[in-house]
N, C-alpha and C. Protein backbone atom coordinates (compact mmCIF):
# COMPACT_ATOMS: atom_id res chain seq x y z
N UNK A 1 -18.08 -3.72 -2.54
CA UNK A 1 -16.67 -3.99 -2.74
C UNK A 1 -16.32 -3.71 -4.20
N UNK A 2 -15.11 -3.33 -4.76
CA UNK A 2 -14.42 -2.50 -6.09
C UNK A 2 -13.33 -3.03 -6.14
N UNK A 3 -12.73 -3.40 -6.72
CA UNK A 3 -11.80 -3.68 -7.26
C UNK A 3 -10.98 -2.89 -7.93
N UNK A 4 -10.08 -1.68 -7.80
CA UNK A 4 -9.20 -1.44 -8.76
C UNK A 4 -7.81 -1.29 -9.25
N UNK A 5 -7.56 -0.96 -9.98
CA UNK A 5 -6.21 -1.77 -10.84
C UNK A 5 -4.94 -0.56 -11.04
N UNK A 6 -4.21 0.28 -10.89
CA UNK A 6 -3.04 0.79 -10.98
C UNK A 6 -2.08 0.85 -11.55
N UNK A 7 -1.61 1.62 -12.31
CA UNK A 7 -0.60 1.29 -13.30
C UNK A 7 0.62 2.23 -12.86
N UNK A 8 1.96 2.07 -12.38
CA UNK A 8 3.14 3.05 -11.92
C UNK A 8 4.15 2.17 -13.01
N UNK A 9 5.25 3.52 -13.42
CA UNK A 9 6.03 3.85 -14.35
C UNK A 9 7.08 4.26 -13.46
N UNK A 10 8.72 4.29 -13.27
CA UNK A 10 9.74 5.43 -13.30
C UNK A 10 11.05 4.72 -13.76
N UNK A 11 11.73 5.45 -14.09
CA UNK A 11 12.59 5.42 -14.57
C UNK A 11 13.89 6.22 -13.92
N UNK A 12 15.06 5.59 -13.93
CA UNK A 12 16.46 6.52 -13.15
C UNK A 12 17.72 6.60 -14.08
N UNK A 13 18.50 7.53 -13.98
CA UNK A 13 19.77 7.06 -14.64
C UNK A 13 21.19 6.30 -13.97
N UNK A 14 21.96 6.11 -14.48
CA UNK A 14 22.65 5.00 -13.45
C UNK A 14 23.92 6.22 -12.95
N UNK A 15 24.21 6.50 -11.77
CA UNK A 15 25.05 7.25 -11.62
C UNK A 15 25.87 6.57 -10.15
N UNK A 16 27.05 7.13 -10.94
CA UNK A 16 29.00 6.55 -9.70
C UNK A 16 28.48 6.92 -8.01
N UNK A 17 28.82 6.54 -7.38
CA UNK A 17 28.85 6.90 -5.97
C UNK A 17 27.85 6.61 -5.36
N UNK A 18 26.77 5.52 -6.06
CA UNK A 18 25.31 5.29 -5.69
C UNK A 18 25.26 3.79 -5.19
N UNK A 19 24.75 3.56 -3.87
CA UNK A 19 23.99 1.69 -3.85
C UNK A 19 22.76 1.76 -4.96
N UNK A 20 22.88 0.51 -5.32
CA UNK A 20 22.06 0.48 -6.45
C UNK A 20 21.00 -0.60 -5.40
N UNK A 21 19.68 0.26 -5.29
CA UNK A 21 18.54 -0.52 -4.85
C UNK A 21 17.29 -0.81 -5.12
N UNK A 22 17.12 -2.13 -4.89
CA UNK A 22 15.74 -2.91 -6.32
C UNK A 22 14.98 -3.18 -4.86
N UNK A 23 13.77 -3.07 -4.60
CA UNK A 23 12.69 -3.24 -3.86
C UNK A 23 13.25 -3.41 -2.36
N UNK A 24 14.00 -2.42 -2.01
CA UNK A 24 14.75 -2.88 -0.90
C UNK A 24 15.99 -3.14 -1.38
N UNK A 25 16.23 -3.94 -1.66
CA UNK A 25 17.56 -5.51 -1.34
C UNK A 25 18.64 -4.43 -2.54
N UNK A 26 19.74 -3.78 -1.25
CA UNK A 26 20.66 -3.91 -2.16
C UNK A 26 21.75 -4.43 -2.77
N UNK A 27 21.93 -4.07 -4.30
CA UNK A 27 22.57 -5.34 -4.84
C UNK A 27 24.21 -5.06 -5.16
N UNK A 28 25.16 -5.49 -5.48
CA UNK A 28 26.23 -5.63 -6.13
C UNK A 28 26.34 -5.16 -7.56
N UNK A 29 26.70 -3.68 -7.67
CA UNK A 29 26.91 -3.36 -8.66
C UNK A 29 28.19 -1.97 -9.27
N UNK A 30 28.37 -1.61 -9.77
CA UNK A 30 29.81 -0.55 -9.90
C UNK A 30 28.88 0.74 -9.53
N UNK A 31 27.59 0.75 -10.37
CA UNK A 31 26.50 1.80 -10.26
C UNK A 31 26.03 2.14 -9.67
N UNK A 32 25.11 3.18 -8.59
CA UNK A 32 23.79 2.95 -8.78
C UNK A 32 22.42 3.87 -9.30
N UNK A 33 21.94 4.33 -8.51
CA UNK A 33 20.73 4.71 -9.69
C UNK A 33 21.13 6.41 -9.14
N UNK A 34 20.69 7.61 -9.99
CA UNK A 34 20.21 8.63 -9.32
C UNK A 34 19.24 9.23 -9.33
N UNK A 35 18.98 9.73 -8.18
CA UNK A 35 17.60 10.56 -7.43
C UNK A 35 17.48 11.47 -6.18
N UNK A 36 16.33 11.86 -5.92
CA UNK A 36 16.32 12.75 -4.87
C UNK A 36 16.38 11.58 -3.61
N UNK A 37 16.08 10.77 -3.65
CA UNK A 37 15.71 9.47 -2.17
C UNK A 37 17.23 8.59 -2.56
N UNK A 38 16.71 7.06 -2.64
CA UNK A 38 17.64 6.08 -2.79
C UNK A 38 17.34 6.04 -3.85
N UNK A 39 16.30 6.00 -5.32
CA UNK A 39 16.38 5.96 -6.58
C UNK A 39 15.43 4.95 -6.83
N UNK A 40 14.74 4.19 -5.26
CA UNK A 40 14.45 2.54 -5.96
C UNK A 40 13.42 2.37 -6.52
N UNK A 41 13.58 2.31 -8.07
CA UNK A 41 13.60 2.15 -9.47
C UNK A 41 11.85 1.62 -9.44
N UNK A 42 11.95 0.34 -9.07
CA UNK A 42 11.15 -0.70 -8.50
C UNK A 42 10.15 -0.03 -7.25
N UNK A 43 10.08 -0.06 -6.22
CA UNK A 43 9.19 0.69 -5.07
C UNK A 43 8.82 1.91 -5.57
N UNK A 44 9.34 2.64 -6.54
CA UNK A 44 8.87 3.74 -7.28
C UNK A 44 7.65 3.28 -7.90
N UNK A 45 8.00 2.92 -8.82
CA UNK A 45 6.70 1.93 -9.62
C UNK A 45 5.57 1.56 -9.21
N UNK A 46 5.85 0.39 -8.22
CA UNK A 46 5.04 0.15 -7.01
C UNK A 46 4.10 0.79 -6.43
N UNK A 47 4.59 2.21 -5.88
CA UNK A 47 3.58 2.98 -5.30
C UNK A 47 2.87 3.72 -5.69
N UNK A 48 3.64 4.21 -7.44
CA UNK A 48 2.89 4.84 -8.48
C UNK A 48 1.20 3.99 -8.60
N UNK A 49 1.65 2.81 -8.90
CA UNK A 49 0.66 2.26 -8.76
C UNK A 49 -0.65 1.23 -8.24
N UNK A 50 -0.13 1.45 -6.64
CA UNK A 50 -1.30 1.20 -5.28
C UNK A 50 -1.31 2.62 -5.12
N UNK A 51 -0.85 4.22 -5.69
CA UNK A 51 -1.50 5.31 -5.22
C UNK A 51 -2.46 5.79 -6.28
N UNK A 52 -2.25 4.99 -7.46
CA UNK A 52 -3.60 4.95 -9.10
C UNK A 52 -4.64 4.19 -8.49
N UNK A 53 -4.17 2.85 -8.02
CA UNK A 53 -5.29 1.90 -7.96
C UNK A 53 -6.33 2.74 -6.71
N UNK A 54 -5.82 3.02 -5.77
CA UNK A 54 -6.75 3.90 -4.98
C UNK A 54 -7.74 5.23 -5.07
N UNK A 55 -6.59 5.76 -6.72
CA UNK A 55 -6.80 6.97 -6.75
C UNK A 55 -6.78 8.28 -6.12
N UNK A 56 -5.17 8.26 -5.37
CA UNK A 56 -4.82 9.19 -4.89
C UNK A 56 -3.82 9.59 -5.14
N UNK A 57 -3.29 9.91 -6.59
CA UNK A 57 -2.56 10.53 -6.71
C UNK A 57 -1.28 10.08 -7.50
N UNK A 58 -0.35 10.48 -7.09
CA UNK A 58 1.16 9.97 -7.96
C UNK A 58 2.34 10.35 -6.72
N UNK A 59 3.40 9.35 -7.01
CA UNK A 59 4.66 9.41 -5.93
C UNK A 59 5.12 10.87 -5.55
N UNK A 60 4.60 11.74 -6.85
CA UNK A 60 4.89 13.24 -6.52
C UNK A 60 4.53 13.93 -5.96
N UNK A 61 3.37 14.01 -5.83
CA UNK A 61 2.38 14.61 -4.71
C UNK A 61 2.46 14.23 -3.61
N UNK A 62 2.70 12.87 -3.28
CA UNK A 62 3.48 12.68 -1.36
C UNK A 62 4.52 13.12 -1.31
N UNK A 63 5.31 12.69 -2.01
CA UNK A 63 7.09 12.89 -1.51
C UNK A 63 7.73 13.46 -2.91
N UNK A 64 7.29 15.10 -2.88
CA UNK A 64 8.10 15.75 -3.83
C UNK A 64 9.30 15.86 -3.52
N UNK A 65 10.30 15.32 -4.88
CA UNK A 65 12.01 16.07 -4.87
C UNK A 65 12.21 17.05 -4.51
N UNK A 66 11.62 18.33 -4.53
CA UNK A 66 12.50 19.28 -4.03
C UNK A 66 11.97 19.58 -2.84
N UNK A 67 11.47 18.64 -2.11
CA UNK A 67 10.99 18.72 -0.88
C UNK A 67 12.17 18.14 -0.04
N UNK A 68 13.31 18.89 0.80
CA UNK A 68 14.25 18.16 1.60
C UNK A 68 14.25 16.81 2.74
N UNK A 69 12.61 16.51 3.32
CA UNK A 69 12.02 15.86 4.14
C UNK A 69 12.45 14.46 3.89
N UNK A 70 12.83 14.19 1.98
CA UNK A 70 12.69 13.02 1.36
C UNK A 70 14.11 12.95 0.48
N UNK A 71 14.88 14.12 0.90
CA UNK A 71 16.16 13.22 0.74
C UNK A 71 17.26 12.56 1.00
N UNK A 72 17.59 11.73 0.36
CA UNK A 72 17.52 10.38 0.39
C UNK A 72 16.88 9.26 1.37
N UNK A 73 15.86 9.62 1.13
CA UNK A 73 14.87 9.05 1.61
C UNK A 73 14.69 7.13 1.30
N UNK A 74 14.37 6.33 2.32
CA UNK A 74 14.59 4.83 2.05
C UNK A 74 13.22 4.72 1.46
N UNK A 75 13.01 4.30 -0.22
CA UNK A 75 11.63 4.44 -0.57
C UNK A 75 10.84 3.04 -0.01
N UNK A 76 11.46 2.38 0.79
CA UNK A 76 10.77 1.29 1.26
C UNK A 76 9.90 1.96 2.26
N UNK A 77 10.09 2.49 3.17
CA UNK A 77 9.42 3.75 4.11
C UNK A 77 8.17 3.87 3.13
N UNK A 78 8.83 5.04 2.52
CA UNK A 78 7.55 5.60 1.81
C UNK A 78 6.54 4.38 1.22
N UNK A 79 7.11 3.43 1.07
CA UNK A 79 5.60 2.54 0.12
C UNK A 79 4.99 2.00 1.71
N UNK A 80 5.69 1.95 2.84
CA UNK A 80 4.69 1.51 4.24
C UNK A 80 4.27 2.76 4.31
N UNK A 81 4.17 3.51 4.06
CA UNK A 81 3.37 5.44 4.09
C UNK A 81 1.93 4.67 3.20
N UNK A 82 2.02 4.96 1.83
CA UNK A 82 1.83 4.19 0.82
C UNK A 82 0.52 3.36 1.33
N UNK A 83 1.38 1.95 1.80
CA UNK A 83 0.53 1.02 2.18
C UNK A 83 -0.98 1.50 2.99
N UNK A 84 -0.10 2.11 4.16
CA UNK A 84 -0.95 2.94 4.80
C UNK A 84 -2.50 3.55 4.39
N UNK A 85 -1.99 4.30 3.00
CA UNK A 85 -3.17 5.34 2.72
C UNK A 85 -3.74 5.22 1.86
N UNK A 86 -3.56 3.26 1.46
CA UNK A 86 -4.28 2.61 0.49
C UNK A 86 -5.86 2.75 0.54
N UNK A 87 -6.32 2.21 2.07
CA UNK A 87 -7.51 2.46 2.24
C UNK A 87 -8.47 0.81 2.00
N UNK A 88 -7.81 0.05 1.46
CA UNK A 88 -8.50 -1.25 0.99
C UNK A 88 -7.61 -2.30 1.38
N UNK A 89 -7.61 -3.27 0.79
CA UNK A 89 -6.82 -4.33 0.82
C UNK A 89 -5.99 -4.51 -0.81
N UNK A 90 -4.75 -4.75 -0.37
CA UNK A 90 -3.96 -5.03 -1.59
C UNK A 90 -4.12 -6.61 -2.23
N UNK A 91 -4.50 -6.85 -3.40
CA UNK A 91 -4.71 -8.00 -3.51
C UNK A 91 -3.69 -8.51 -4.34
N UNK A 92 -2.66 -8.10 -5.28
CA UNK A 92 -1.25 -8.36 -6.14
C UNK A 92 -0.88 -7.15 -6.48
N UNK A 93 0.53 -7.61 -6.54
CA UNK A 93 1.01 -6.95 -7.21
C UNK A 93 2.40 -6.88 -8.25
N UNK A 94 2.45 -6.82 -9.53
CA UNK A 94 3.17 -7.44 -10.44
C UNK A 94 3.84 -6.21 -11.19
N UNK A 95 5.10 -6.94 -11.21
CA UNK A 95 6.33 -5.12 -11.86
C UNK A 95 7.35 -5.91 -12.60
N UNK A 96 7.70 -5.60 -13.59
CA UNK A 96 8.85 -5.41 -14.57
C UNK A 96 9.50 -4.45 -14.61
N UNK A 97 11.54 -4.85 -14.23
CA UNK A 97 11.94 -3.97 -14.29
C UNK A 97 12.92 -4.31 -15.88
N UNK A 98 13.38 -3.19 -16.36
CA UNK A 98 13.61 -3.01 -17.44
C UNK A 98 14.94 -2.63 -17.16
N UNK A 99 16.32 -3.52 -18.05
CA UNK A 99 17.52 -3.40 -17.48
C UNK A 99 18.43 -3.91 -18.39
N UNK A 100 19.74 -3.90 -18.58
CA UNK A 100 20.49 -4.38 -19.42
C UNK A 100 21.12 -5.27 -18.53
N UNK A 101 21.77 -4.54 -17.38
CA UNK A 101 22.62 -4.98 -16.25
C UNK A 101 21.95 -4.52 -14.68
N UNK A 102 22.35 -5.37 -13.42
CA UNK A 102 22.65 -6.22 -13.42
C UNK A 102 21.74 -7.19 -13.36
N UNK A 103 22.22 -8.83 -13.56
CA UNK A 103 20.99 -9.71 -13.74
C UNK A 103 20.74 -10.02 -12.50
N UNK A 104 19.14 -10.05 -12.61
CA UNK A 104 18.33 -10.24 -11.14
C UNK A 104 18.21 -11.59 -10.82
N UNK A 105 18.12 -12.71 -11.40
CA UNK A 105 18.11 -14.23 -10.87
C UNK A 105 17.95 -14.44 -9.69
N UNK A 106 19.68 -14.00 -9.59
CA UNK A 106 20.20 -14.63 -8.03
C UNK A 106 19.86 -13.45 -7.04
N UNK A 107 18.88 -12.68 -7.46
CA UNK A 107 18.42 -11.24 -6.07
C UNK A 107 17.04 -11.07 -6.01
N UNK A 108 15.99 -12.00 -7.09
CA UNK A 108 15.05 -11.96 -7.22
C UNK A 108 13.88 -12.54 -5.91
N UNK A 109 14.38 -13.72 -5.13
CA UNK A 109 13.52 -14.17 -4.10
C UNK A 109 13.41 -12.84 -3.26
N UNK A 110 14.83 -12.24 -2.90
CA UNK A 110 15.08 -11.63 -1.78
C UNK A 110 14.27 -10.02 -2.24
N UNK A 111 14.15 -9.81 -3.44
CA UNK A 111 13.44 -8.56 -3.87
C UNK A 111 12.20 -8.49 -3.28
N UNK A 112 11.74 -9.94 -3.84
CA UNK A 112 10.05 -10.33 -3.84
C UNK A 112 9.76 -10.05 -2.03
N UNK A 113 10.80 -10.97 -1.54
CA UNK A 113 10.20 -10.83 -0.04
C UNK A 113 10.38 -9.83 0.73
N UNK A 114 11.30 -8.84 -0.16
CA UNK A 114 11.44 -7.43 1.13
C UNK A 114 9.90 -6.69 0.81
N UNK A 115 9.31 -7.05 -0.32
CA UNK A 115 8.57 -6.21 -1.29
C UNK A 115 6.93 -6.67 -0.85
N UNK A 116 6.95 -8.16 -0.23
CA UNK A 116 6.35 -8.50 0.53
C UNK A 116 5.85 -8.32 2.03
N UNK A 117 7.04 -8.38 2.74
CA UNK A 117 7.54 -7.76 3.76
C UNK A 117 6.63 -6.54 4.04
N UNK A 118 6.44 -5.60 3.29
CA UNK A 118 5.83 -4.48 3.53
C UNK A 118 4.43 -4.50 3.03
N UNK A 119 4.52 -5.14 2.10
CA UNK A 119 3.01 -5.11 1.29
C UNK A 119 2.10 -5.75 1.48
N UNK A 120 2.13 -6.64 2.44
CA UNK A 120 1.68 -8.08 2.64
C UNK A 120 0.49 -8.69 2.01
N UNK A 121 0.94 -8.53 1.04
CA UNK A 121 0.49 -9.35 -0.11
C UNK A 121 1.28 -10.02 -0.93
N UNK A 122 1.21 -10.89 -2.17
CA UNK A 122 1.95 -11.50 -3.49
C UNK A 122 2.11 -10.21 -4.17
N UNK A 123 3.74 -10.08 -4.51
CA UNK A 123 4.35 -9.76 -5.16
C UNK A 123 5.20 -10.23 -6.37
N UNK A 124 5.15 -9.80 -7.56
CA UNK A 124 6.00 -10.52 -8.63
C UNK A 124 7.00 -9.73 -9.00
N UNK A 125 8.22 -9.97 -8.82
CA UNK A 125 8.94 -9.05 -10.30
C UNK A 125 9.44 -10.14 -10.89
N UNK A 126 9.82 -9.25 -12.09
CA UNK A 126 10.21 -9.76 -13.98
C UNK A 126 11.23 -8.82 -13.76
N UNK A 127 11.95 -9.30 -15.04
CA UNK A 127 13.18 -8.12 -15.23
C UNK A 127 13.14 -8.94 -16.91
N UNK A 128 13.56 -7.83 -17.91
CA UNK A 128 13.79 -8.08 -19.20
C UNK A 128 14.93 -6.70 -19.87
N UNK A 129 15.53 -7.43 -20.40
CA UNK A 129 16.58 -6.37 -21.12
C UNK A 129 15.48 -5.29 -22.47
N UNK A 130 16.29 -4.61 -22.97
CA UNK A 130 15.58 -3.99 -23.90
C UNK A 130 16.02 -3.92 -25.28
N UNK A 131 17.12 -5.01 -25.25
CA UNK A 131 17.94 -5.99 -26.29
C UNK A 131 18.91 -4.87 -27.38
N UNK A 132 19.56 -4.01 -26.34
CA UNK A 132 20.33 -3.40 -26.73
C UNK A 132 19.57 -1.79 -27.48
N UNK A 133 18.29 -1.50 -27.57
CA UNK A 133 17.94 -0.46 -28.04
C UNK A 133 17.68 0.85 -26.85
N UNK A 134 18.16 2.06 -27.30
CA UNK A 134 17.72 3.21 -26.58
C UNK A 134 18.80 3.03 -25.52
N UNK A 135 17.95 4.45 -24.34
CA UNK A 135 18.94 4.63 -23.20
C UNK A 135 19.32 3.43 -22.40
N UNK A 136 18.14 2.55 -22.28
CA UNK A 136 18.31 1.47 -21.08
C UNK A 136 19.54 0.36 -21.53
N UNK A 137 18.83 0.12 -23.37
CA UNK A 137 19.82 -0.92 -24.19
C UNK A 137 21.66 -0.12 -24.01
N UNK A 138 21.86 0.96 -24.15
CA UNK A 138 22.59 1.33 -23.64
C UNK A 138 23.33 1.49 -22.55
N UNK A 139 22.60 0.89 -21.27
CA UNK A 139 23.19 0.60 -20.27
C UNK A 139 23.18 2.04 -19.05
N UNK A 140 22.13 2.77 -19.76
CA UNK A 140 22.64 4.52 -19.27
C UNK A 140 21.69 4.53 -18.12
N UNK A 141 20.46 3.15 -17.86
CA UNK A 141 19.57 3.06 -16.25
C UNK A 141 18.47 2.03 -16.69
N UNK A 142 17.66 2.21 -15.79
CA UNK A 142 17.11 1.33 -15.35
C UNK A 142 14.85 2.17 -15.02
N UNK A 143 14.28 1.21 -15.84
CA UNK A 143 12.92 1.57 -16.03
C UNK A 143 11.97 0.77 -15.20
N UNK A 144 10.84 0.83 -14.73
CA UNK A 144 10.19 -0.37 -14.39
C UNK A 144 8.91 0.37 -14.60
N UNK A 145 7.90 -1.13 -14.81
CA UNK A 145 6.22 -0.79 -14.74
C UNK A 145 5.44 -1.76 -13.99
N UNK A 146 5.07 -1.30 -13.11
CA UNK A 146 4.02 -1.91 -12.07
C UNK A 146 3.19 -1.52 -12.43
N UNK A 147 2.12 -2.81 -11.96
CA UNK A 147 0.60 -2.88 -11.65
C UNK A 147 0.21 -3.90 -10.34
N UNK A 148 -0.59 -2.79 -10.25
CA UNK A 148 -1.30 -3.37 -8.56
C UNK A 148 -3.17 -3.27 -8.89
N UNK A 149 -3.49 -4.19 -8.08
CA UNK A 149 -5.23 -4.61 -7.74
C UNK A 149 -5.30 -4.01 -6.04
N UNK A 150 -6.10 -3.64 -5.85
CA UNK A 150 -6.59 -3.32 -4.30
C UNK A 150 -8.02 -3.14 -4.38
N UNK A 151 -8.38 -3.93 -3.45
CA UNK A 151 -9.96 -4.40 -3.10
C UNK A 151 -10.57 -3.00 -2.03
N UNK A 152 -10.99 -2.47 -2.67
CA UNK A 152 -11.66 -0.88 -1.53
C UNK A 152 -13.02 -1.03 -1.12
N UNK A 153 -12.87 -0.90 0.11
CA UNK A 153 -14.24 -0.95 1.08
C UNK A 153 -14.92 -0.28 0.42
């Protein structure tokens, strides 16, 4: 038995005419994110890193953008793809998303459990501003960094 550990990164910009969606659950906002799928910021992250911790790869190599199959694609799907071709058991998994606006408080249970929901495992998110510096302090999107553990046969 192995233990290993995963690290996923992405980042979106905030663009008009978009649902803005955090691990699933979408939220109330003027914005939302843009991308080739739904954008979500968060499940991006996520799968970046249960597809490190396994060592297979990066979100790009399954579900490339200019691949039409995946657009707008519900990235909750793709992380049960994901889940799928983990190969082990997921043992946590913990993400910070990085944000000026909007505040997660009151959307945070419902994040955790859609995020659960699929993963079935403990899930954490964080959310922290970036206290006004750069694109994000600017309000121009939204970053996150996950890390995941998965226990491989």
């Amino acid at each position: 038995m192995t233990v290993q550990v995963g690290i996923g990164y992405d980042s979106h910009r905030f663009a008009e005419g978009r649902q803005l969606v955090l691990g699933g659950v979408e939220l109330p906002a003027e914005e939302g994110l843009a991308g080739h799928s739904d954008a979500d910021v968060l499940t991006h992250a996520i799968i970046d890193s249960l597809l490190g911790a396994a060592g297979q790869g990066d979100i790009g190599t399954h579900f490339p953008d200019d691949d039409e199959r995946f657009r707008d694609a519900v990235s909750l799907d793709l992380l049960r793809t994901v889940v799928g071709m983990v190969g082990g058991t997921i043992i946590n998994v913990d993400a910070t998303l990085i944000l000026e606006t909007p505040k997660l408080a009151a959307h945070r249970e419902a994040i955790e459990a859609s995020l659960t929901g699929v993963i079935g495992s403990r899930v954490n998110v964080k959310a922290t501003t970036n206290e006004g510096m750069g694109w994000i302090g600017r309000g121009e999107g939204i970053a996150c960094i996950a890390v995941s553990s998965v226990k491989l046969s």
